[in-house]
Protein backbone atom coordinates (compact mmCIF):
# COMPACT_ATOMS: atom_id res chain seq x y z
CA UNK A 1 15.46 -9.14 -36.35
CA UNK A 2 16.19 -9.94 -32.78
CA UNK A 3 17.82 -6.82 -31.94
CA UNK A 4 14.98 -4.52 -33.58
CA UNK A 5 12.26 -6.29 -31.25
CA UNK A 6 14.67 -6.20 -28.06
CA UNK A 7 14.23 -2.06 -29.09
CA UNK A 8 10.87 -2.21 -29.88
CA UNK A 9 10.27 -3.65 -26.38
CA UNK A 10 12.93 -0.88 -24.60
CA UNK A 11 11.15 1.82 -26.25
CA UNK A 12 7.61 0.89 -25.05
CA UNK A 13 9.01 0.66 -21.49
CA UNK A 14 10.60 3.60 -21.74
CA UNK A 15 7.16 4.94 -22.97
CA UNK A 16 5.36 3.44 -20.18
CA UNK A 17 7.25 5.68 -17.27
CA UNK A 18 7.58 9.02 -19.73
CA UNK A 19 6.11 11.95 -18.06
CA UNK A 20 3.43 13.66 -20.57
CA UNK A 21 5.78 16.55 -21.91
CA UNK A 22 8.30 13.27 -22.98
CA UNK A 23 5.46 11.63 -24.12
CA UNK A 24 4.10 14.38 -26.92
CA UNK A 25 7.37 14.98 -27.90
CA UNK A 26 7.93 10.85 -28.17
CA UNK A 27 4.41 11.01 -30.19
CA UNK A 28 5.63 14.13 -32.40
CA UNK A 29 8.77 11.71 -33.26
CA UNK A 30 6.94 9.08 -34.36
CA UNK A 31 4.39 11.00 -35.86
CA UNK A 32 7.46 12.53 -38.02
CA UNK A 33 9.40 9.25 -38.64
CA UNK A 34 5.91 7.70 -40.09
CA UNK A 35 4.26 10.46 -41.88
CA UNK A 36 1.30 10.71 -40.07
CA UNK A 37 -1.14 13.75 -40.03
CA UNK A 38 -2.01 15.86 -37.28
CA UNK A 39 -5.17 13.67 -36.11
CA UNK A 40 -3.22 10.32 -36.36
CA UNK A 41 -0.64 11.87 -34.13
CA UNK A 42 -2.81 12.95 -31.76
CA UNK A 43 -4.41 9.22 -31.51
CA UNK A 44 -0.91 8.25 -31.16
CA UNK A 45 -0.03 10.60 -28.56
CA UNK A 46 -3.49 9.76 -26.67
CA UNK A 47 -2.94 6.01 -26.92
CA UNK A 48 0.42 6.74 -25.42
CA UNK A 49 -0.68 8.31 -22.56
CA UNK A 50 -3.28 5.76 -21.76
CA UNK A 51 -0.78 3.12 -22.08
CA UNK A 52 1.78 4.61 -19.92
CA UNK A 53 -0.52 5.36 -17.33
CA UNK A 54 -1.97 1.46 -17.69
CA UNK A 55 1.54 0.40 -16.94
CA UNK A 56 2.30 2.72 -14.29
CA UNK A 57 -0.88 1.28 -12.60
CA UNK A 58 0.43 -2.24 -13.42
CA UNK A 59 3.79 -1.74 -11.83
CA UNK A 60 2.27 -0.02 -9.06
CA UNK A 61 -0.15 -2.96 -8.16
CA UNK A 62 2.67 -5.37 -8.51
CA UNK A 63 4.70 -3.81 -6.27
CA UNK A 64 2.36 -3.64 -3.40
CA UNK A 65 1.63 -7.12 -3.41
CA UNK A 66 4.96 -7.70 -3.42
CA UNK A 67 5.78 -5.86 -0.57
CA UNK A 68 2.09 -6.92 1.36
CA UNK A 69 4.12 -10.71 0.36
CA UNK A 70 7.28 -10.07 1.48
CA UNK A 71 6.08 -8.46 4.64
CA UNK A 72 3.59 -11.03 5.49
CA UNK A 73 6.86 -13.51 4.86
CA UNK A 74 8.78 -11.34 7.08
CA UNK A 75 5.82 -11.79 10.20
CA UNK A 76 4.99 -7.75 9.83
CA UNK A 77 1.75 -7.20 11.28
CA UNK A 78 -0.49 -5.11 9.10
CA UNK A 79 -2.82 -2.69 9.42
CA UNK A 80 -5.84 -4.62 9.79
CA UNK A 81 -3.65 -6.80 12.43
CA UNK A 82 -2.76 -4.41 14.45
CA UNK A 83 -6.71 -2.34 14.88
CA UNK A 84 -7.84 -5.85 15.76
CA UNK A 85 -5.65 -6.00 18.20
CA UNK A 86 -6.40 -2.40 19.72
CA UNK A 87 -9.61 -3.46 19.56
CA UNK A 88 -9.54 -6.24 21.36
CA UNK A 89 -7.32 -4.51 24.25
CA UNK A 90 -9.82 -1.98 24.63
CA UNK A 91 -12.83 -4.30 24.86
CA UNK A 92 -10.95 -6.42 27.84
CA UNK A 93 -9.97 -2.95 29.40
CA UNK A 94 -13.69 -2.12 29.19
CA UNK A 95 -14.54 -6.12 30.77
CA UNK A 96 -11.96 -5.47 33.29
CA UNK A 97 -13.14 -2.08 34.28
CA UNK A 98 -17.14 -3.25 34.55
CA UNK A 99 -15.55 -6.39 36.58
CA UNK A 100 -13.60 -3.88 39.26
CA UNK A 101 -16.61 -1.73 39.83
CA UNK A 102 -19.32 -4.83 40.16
CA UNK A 103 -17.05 -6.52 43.31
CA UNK A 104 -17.62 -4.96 46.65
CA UNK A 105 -14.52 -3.46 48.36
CA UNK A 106 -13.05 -6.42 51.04
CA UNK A 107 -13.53 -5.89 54.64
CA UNK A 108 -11.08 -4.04 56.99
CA UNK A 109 -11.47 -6.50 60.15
CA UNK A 110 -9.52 -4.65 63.35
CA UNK A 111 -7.92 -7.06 65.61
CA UNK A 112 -8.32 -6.17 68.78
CA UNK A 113 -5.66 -8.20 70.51
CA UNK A 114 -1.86 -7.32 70.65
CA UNK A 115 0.37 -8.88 68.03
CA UNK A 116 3.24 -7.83 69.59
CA UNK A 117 5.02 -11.00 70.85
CA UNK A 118 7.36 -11.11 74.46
């Protein structure tokens, strides 16, 4: 009993990741090995492909959290980390420029005695 569910459970992952050609010929198998009729082996084929493509999308948003985790764990700045960032640099380039141009240039004051010592 234990062995037929351990291959009931490899053949629906294996379903899950078949491309569709794998998958109708899959559903034509079944549809052979259980005597079903054209329209129940399309329904068959059709539930097929929506479940592999529901576990496909399953697997997919797994593994980007998993990698958004382990990067966060790994101090990776993201995205959104890094535009704030450029952000912020530009608005304090901006500041700094509007801050340059507001202050009058110093005064050049001539000395009109000799510096050069005897």
């Amino acid at each position: 009993m234990f062995e037929d569910l351990k291959k009931s459970i490899d053949k629906g992952i294996d379903y899950a990741f078949m491309n569709a050609e794998k998958l109708a010929q899959a559903a034509k198998d079944l549809a052979k090995e259980n005597k079903l009729n054209t329209e129940e082996a399309k329904k068959l084929y059709d539930y097929l492909i929506k479940k592999s493509e529901e576990a496909k999308k399953t697997v997919e948003d797994d593994l980007q959290v998993l990698v958004k985790n382990t990067l966060k764990k790994m101090n990776v700045p993201s995205q959104d980390d890094i535009k704030r960032l450029e952000d912020r640099i530009k608005k304090l380039e901006s500041a700094q420029k509007t801050t340059v141009k507001a202050k009058p240039a110093p005064k050049v004051v001539k000395s009109t005695k000799s510096t050069v010592k005897k």
